[in-house]
N, C-alpha and C. Protein backbone atom coordinates (compact mmCIF):
# COMPACT_ATOMS: atom_id res chain seq x y z
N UNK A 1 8.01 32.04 -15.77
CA UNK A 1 7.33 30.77 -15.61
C UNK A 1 6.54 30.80 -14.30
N UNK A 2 5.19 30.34 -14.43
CA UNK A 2 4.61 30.53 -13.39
C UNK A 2 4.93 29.41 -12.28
N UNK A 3 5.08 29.87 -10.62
CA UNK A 3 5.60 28.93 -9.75
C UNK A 3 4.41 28.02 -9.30
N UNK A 4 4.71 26.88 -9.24
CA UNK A 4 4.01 25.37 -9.31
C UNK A 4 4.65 24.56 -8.57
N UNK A 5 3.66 24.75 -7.27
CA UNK A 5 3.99 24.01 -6.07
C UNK A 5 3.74 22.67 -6.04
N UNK A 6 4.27 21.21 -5.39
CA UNK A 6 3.92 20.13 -5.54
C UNK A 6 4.04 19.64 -3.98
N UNK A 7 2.83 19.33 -3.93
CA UNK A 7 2.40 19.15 -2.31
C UNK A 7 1.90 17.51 -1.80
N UNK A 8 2.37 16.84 -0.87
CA UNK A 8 2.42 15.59 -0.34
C UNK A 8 0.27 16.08 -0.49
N UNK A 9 -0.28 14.48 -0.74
CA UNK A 9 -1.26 14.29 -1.21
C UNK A 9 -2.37 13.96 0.38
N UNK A 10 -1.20 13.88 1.26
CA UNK A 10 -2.03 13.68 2.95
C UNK A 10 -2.46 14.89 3.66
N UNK A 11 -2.03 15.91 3.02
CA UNK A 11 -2.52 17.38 3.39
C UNK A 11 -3.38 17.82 2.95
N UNK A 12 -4.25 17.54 1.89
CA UNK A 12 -5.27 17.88 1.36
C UNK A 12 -6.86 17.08 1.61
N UNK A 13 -7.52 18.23 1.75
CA UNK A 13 -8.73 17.66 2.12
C UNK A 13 -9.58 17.02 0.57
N UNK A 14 -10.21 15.60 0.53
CA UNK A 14 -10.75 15.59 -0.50
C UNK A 14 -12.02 16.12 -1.27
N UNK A 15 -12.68 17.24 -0.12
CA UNK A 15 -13.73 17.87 -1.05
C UNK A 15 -12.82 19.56 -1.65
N UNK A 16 -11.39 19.25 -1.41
CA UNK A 16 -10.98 20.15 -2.53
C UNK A 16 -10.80 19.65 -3.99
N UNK A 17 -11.06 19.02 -3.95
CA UNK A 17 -10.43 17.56 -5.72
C UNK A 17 -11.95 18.03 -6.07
N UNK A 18 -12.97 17.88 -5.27
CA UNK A 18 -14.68 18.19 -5.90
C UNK A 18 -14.57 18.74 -7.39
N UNK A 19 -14.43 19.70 -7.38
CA UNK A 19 -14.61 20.66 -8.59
C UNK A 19 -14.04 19.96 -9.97
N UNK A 20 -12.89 20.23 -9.43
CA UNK A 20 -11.42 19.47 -10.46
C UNK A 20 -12.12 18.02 -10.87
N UNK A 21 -12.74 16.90 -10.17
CA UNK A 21 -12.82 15.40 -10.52
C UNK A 21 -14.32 15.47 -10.98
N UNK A 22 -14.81 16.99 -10.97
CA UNK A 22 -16.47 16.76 -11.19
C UNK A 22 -16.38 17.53 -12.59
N UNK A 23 -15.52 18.16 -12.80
CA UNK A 23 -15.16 19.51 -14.00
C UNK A 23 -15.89 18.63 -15.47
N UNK A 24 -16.97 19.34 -16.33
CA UNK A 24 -17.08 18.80 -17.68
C UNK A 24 -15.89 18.69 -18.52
N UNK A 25 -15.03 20.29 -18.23
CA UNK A 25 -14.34 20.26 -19.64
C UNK A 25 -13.08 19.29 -19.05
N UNK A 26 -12.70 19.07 -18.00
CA UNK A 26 -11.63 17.91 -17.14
C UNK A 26 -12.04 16.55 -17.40
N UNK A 27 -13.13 16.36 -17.33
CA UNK A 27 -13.97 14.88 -17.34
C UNK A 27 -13.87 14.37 -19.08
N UNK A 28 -13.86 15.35 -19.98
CA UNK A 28 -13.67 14.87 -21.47
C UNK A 28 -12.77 14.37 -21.89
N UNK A 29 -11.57 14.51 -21.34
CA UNK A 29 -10.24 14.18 -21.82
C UNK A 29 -9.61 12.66 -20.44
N UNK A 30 -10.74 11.90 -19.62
CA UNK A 30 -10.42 11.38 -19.12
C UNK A 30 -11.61 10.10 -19.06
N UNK A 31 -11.27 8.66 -18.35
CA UNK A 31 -11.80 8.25 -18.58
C UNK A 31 -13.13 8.30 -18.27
N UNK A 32 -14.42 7.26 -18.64
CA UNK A 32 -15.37 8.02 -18.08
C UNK A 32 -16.31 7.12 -16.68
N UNK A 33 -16.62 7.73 -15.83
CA UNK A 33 -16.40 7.33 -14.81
C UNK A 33 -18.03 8.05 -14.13
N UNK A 34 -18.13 7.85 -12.80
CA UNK A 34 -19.37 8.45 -12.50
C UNK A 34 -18.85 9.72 -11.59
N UNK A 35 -19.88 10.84 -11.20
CA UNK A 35 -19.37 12.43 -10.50
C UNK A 35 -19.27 11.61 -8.93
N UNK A 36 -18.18 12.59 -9.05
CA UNK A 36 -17.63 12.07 -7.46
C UNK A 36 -18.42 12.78 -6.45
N UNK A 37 -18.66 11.92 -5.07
CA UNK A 37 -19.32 12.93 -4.65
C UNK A 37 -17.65 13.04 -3.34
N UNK A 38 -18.22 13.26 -2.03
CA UNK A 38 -16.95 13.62 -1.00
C UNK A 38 -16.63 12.26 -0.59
N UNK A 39 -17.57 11.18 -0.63
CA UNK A 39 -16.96 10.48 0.21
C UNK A 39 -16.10 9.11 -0.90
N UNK A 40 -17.25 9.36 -2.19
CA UNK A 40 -16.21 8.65 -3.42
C UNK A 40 -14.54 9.55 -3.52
N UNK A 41 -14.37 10.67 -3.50
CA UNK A 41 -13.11 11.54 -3.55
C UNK A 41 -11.96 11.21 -2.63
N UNK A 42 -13.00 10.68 -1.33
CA UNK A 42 -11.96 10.31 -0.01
C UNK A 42 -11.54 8.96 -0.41
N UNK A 43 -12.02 8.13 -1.17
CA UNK A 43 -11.86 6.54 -1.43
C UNK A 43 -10.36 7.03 -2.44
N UNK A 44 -10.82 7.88 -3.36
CA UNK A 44 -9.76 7.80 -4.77
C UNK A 44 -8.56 8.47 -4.31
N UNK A 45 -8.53 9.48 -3.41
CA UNK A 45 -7.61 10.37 -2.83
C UNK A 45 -7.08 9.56 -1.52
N UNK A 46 -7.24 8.42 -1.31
CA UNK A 46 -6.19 7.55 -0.14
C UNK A 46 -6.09 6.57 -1.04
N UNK A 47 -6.11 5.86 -2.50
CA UNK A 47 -6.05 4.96 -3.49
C UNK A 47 -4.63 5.77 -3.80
N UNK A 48 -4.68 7.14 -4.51
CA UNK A 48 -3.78 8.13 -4.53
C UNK A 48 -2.45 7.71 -3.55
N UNK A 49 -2.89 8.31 -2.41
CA UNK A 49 -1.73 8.28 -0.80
C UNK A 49 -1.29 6.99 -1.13
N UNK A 50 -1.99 5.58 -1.36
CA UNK A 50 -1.42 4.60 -0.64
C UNK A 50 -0.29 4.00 -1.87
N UNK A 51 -0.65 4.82 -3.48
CA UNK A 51 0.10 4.41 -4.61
C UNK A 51 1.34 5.04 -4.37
N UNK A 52 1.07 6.23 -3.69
CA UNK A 52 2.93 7.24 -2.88
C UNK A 52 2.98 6.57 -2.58
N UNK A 53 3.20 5.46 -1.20
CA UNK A 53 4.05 4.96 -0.72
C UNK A 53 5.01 4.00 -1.17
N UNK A 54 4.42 3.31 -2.80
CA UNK A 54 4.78 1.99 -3.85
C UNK A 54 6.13 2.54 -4.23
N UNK A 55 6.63 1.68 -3.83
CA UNK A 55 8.29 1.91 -4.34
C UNK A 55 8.38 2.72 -6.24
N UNK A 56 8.92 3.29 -6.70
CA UNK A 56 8.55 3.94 -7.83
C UNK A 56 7.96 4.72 -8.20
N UNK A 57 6.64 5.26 -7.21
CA UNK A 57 5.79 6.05 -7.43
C UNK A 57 6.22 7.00 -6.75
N UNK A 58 5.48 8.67 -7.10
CA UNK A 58 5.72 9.60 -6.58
C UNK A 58 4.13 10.16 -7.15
N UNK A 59 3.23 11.05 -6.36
CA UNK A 59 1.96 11.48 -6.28
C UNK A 59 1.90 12.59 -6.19
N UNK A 60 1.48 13.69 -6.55
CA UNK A 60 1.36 14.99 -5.60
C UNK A 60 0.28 15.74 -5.96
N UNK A 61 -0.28 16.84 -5.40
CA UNK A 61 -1.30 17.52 -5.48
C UNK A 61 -0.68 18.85 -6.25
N UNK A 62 -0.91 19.64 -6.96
CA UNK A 62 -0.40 20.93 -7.87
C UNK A 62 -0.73 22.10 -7.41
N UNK A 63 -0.28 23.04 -6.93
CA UNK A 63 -1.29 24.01 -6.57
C UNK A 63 -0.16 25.19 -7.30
N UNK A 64 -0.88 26.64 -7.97
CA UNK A 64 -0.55 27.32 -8.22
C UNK A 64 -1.46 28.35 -7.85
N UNK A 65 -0.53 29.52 -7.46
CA UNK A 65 -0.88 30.77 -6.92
C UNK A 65 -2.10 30.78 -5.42
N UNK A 66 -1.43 29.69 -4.72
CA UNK A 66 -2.34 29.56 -3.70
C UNK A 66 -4.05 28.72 -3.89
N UNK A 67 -3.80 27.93 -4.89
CA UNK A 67 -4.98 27.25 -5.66
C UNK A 67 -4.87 25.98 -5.81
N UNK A 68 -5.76 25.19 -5.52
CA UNK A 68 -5.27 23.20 -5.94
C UNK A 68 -5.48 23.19 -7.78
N UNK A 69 -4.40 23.40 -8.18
CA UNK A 69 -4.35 23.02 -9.92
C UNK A 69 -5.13 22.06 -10.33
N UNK A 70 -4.56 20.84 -9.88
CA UNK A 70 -4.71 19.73 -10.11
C UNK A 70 -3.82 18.61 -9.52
N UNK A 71 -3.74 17.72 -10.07
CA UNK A 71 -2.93 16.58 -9.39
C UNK A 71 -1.60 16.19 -10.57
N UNK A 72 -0.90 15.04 -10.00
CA UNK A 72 0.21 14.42 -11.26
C UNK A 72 0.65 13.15 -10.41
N UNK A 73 1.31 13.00 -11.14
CA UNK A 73 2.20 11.43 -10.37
C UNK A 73 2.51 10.68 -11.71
N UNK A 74 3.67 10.10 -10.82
CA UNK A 74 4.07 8.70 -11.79
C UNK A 74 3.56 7.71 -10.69
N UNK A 75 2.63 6.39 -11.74
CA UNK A 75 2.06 5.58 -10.65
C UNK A 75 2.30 4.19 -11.96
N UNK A 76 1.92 3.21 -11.22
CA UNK A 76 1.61 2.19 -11.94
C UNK A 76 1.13 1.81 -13.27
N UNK A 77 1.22 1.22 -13.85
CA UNK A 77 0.31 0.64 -15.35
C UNK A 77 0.62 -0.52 -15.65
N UNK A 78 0.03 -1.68 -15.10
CA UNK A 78 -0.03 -2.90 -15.66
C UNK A 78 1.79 -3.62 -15.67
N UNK A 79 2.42 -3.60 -16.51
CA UNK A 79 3.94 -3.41 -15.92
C UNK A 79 4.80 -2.88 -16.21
N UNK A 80 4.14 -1.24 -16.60
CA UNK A 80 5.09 -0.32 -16.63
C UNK A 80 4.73 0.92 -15.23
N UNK A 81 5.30 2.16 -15.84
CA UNK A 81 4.56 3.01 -14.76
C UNK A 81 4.45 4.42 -16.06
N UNK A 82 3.13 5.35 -15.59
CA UNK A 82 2.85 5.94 -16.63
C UNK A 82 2.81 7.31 -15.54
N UNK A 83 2.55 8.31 -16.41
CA UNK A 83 2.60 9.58 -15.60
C UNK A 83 1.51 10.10 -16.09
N UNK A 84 0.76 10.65 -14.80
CA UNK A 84 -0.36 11.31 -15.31
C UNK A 84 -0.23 13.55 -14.90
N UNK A 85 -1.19 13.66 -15.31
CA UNK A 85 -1.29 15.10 -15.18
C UNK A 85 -3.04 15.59 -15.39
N UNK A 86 -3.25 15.99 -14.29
CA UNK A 86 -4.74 16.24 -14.10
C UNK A 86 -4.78 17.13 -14.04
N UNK A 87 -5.47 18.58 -14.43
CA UNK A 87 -5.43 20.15 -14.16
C UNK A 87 -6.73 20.47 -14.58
N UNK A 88 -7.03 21.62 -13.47
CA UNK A 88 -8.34 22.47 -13.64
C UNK A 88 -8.19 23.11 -14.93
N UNK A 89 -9.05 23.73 -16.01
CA UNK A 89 -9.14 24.19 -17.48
C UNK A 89 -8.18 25.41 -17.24
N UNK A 90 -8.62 26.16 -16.07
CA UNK A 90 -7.98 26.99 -15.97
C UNK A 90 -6.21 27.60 -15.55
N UNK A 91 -5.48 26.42 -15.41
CA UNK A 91 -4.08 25.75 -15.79
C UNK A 91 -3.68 25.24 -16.13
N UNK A 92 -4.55 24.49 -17.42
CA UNK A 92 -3.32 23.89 -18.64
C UNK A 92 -2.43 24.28 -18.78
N UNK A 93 -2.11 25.75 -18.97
CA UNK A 93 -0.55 26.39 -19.37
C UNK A 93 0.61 25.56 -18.88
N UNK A 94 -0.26 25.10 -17.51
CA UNK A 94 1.15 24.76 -16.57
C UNK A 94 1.79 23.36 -16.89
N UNK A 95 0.53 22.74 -17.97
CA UNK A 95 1.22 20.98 -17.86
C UNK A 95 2.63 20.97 -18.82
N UNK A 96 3.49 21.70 -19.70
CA UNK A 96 4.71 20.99 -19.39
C UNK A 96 5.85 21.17 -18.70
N UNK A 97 5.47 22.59 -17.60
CA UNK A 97 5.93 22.53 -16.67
C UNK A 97 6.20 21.33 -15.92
N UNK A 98 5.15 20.76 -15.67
CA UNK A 98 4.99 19.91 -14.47
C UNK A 98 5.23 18.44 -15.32
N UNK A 99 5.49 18.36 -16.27
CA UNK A 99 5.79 17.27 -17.47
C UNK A 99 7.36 17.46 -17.24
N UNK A 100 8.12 17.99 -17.23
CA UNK A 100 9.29 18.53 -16.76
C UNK A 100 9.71 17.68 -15.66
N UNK A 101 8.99 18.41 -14.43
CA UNK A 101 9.00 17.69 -13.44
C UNK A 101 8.92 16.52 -13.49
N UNK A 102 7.92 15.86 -13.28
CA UNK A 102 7.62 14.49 -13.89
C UNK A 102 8.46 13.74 -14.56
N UNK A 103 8.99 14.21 -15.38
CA UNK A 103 10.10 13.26 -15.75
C UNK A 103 11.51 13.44 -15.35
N UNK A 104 11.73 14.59 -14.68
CA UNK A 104 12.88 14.60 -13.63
C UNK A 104 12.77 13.68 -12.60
N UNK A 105 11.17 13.27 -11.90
CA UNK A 105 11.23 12.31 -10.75
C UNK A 105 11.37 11.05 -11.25
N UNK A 106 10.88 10.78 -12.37
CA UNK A 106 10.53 9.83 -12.90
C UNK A 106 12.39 8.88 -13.35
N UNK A 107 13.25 9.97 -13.75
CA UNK A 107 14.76 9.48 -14.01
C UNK A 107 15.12 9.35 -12.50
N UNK A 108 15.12 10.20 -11.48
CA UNK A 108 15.70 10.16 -10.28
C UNK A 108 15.39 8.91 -9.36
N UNK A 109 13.75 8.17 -9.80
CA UNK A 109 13.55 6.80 -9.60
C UNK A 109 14.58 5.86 -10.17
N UNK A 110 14.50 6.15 -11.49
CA UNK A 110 15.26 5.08 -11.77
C UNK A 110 14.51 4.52 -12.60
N UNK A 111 13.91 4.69 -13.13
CA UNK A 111 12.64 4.63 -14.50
C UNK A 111 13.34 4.41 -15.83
N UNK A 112 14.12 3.83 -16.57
CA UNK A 112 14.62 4.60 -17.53
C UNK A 112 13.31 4.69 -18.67
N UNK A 113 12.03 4.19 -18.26
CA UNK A 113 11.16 4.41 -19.62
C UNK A 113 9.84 4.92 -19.00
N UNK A 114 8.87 5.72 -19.04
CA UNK A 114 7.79 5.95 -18.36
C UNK A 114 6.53 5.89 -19.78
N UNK A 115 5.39 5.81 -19.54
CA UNK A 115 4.37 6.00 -20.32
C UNK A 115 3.30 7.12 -19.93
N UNK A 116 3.18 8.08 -20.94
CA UNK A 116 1.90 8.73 -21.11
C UNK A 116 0.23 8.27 -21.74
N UNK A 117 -0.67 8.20 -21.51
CA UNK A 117 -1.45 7.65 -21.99
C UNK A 117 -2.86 8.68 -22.26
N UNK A 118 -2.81 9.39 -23.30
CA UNK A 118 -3.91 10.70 -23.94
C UNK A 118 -4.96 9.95 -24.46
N UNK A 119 -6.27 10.39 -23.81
CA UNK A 119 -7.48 9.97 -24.03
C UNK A 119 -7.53 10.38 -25.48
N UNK A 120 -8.17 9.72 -26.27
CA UNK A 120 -8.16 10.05 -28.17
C UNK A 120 -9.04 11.04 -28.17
N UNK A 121 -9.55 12.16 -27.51
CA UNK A 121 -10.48 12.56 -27.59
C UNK A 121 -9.57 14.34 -27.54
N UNK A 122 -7.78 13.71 -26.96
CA UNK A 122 -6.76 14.92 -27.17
C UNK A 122 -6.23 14.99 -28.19
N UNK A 123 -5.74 16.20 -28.54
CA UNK A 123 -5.03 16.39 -29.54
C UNK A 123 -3.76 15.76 -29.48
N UNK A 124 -3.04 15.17 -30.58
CA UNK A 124 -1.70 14.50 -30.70
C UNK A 124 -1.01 15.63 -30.24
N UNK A 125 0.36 15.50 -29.83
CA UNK A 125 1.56 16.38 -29.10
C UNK A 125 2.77 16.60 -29.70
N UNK A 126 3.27 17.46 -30.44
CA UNK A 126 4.73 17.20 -31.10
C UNK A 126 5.64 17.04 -30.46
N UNK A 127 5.28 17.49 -29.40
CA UNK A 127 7.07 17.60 -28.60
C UNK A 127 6.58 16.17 -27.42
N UNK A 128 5.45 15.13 -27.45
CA UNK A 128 5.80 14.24 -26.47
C UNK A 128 5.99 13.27 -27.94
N UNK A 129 5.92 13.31 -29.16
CA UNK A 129 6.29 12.47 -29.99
C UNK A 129 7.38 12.62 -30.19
N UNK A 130 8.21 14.13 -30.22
CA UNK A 130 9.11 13.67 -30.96
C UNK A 130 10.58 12.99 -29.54
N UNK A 131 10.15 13.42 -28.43
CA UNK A 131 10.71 12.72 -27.51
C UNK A 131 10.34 11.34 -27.40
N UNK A 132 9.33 10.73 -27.70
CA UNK A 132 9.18 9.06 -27.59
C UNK A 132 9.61 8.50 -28.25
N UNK A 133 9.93 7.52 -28.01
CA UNK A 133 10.80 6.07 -28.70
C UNK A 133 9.80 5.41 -29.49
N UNK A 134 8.37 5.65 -29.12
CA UNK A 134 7.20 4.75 -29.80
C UNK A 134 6.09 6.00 -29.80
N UNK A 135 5.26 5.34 -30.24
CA UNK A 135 3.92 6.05 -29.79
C UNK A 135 2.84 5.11 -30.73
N UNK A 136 1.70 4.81 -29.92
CA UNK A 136 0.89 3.46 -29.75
C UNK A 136 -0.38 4.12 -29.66
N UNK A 137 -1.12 3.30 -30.13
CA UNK A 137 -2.65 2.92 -30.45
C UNK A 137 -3.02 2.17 -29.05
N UNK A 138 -3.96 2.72 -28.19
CA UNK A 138 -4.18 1.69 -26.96
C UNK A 138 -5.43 1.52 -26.71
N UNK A 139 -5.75 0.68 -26.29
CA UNK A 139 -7.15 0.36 -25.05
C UNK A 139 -6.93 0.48 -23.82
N UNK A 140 -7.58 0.77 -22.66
CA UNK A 140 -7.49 0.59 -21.91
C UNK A 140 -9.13 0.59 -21.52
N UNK A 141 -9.49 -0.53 -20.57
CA UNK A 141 -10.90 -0.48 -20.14
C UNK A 141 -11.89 -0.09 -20.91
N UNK A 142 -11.67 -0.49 -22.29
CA UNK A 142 -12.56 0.07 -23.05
C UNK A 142 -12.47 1.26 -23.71
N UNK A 143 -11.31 2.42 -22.95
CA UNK A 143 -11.44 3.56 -23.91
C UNK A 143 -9.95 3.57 -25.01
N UNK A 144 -10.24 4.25 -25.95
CA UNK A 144 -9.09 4.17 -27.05
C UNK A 144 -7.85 5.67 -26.36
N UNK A 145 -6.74 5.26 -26.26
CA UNK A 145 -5.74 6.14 -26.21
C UNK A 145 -4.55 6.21 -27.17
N UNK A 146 -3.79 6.97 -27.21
CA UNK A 146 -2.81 7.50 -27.67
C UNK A 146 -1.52 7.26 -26.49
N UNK A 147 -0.46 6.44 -27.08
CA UNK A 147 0.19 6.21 -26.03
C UNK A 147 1.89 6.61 -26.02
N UNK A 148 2.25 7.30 -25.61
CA UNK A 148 3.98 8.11 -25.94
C UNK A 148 4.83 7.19 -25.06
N UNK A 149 6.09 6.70 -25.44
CA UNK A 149 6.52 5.45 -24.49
C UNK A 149 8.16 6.60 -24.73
N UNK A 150 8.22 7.08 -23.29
CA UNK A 150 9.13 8.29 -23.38
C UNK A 150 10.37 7.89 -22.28
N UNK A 151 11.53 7.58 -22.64
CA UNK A 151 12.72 7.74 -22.27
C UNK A 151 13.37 8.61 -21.20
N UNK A 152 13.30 8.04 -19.93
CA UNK A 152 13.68 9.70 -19.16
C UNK A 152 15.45 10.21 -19.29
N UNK A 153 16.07 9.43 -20.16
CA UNK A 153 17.41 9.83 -19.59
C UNK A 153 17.83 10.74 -21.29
């Protein structure tokens, strides 16, 4: 299994996220939004920091093999909390690794229910269905998702 570091989100500079938050094939499967430039990255990447500090949340930056992956966290959603997973094309492999994770922090909060929320534009998941208790038809801001309402214990 490849090792997948998870790094406090105040150590990173935000024109490393550039690539990753500007990426086409990253940008399809998320909502849609305008290209970041450094100083929009510095706004979303202390939005990031200041959601770590929210009781419940946990944030982190991904880096594998000496590389910023991508990002993850369990953060907020309206009044649940959902977990996300952001990765450069070139480490997908790693998301249920870090899905793993994620829902290890996510029980150690004290979560007993978290939400995933897949842009419809992903493929459905067998193994986050057949772990969910539900799985939902959503909106959010206009875009249509796929929503897994997953049990951490």
């Amino acid at each position: 299994m490849p090792v997948v570091e998870y790094r406090e989100l105040a150590g990173v500079k935000p024109a490393l996220f550039l690539p990753l938050l500007n990426s086409a094939r990253v940008r399809q499967h998320l909502m849609t939004h305008a290209a970041f430039t450094e100083e929009s990255a510095a706004a979303w990447l202390q939005e990031k920091r200041d959601l770590n500090t929210r009781k419940g949340c946990w944030l982190r930056a991904v880096w594998q093999a000496g590389t910023l992956a991508g990002w993850c966290g369990i953060q907020p959603d309206a009044d649940h909390f959902e977990l996300a997973i952001v990765l450069a094309d070139d480490h997908w492999g790693i998301g249920p690794q870090i899905f793993r994770e994620l829902m290890r922090q996510a029980k150690a909060l004290g979560h007993p229910v978290v939400y995933i929320h897949l842009l419809h534009t992903r493929p459905e998941y067998n193994f986050l269905r057949k772990r969910a208790s539900r799985v939902l038809a959503s909106e959010l801001n206009g875009h249509r998702f796929i929503t897994y309402e997953l049990p951490t214990g």
